[in-house]
Protein backbone atom coordinates (compact mmCIF):
# COMPACT_ATOMS: atom_id res chain seq x y z
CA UNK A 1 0.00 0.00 0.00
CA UNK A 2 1.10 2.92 -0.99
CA UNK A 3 1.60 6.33 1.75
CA UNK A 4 1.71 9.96 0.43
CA UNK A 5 2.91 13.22 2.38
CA UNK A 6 1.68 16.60 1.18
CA UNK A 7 3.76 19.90 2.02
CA UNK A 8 4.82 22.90 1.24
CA UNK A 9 1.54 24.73 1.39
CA UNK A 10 0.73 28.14 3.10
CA UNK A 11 -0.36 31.55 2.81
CA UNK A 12 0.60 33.54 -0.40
CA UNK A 13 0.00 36.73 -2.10
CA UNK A 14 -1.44 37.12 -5.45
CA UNK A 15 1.35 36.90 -8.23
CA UNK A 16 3.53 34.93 -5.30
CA UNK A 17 5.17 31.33 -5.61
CA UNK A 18 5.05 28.07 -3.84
CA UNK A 19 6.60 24.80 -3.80
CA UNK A 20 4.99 21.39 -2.74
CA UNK A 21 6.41 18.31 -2.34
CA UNK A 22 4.87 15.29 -2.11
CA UNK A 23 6.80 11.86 -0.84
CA UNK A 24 5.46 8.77 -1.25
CA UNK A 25 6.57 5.46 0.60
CA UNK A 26 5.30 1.55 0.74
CA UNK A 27 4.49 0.13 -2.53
CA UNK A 28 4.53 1.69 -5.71
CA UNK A 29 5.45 -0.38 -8.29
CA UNK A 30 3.30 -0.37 -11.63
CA UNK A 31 1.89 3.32 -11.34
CA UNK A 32 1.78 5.11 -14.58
CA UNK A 33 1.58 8.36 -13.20
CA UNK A 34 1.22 10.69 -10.12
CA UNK A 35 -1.02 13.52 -10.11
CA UNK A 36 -1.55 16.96 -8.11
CA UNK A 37 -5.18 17.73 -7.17
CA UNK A 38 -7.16 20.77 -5.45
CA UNK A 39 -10.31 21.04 -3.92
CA UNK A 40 -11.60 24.25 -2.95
CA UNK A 41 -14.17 24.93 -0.20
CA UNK A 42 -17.76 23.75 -1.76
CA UNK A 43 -16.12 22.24 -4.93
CA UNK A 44 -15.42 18.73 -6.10
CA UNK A 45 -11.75 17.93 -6.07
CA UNK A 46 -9.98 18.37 -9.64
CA UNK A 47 -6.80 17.07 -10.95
CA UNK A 48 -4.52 19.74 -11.66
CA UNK A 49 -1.33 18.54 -12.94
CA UNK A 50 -0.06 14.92 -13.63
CA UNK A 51 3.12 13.64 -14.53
CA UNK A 52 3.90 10.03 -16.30
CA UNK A 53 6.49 7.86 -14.90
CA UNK A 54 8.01 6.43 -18.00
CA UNK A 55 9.14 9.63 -19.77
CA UNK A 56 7.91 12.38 -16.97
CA UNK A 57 5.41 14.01 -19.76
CA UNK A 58 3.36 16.70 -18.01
CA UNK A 59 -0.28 17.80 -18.34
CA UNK A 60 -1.64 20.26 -17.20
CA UNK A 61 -5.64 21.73 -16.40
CA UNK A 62 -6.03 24.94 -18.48
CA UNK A 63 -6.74 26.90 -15.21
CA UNK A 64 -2.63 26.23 -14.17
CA UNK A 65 -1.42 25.96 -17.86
CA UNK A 66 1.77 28.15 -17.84
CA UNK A 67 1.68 29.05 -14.50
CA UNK A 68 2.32 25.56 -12.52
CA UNK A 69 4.89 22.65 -12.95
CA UNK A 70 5.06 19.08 -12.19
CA UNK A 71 8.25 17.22 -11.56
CA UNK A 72 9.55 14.20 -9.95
CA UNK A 73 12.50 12.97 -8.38
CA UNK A 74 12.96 9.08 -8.67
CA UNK A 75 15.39 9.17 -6.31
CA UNK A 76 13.58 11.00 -3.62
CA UNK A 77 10.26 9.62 -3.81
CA UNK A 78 8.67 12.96 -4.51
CA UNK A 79 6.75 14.98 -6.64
CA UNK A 80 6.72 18.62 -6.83
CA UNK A 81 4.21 21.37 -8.25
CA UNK A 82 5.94 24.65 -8.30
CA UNK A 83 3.14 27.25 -8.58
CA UNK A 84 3.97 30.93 -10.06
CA UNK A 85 1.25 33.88 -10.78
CA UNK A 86 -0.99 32.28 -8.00
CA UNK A 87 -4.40 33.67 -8.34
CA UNK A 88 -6.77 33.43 -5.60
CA UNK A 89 -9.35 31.10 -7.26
CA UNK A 90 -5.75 28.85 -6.35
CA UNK A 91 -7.04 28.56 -2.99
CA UNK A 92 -7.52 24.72 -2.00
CA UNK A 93 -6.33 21.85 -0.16
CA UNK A 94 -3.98 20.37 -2.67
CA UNK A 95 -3.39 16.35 -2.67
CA UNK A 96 -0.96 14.39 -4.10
CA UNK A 97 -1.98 10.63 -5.53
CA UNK A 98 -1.29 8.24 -8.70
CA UNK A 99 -2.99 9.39 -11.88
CA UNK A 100 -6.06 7.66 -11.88
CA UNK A 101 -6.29 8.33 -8.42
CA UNK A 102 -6.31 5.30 -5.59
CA UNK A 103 -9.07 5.51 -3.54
CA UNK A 104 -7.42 4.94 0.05
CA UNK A 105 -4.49 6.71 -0.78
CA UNK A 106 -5.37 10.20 -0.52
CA UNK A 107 -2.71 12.17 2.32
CA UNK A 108 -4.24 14.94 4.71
CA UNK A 109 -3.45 17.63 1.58
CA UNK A 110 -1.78 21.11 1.77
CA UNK A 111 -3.52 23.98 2.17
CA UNK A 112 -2.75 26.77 0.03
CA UNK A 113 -4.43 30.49 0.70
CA UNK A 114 -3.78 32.78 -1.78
CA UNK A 115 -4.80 36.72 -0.29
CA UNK A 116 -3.15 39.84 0.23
């Protein structure tokens, strides 16, 4: 079974930066990809960013297109999503899993507040 670790998160100003990490431990063998998602009070949670494990291709929602960036570090265990030009509607827990998610993998998130 596989454990993830959101953090990194905090409170930002518009047009700031952040940096999360996530590290993952236990098993993790055969995962095609690890994704970054967001939920924001009221609203369903949304993949954001996802990364594949073979050739570390990115994709990204059009909301973060240009502004956020996925990368992993094999040796590390951990994924990043380095977020420039935050915007407010940024505000959310973010969450760390495999792309498709796995359902009782999901970490306590990082919550990111984006306000001047």
């Amino acid at each position: 079974q596989v454990q993830l670790v959101e953090s990194g998160g905090g409170l930002v100003q518009p047009g700031g930066s952040l940096r999360l990490s996530c590290t993952a431990s236990g098993r993790i063998v055969g995962i095609a990809a690890m994704g970054w998602y967001r939920q924001a009070p009221g609203k369903q949670r949304e993949l954001v960013a996802s990364i594949t494990n073979n050739n570390g291709r990115p994709n990204y929602a059009d909301s973060v297109k240009g502004r956020f960036t996925i990368s992993r570090d094999y040796a590390k265990r951990t994924v990043y999503l380095q977020m420039n030009s935050v915007k407010p509607e940024d505000t959310a827990v973010y969450y760390c899993n495999t792309d498709p998610p796995i359902y009782n993998a999901w970490g306590q998130g990082t919550q990111v507040t984006v306000s001047s």
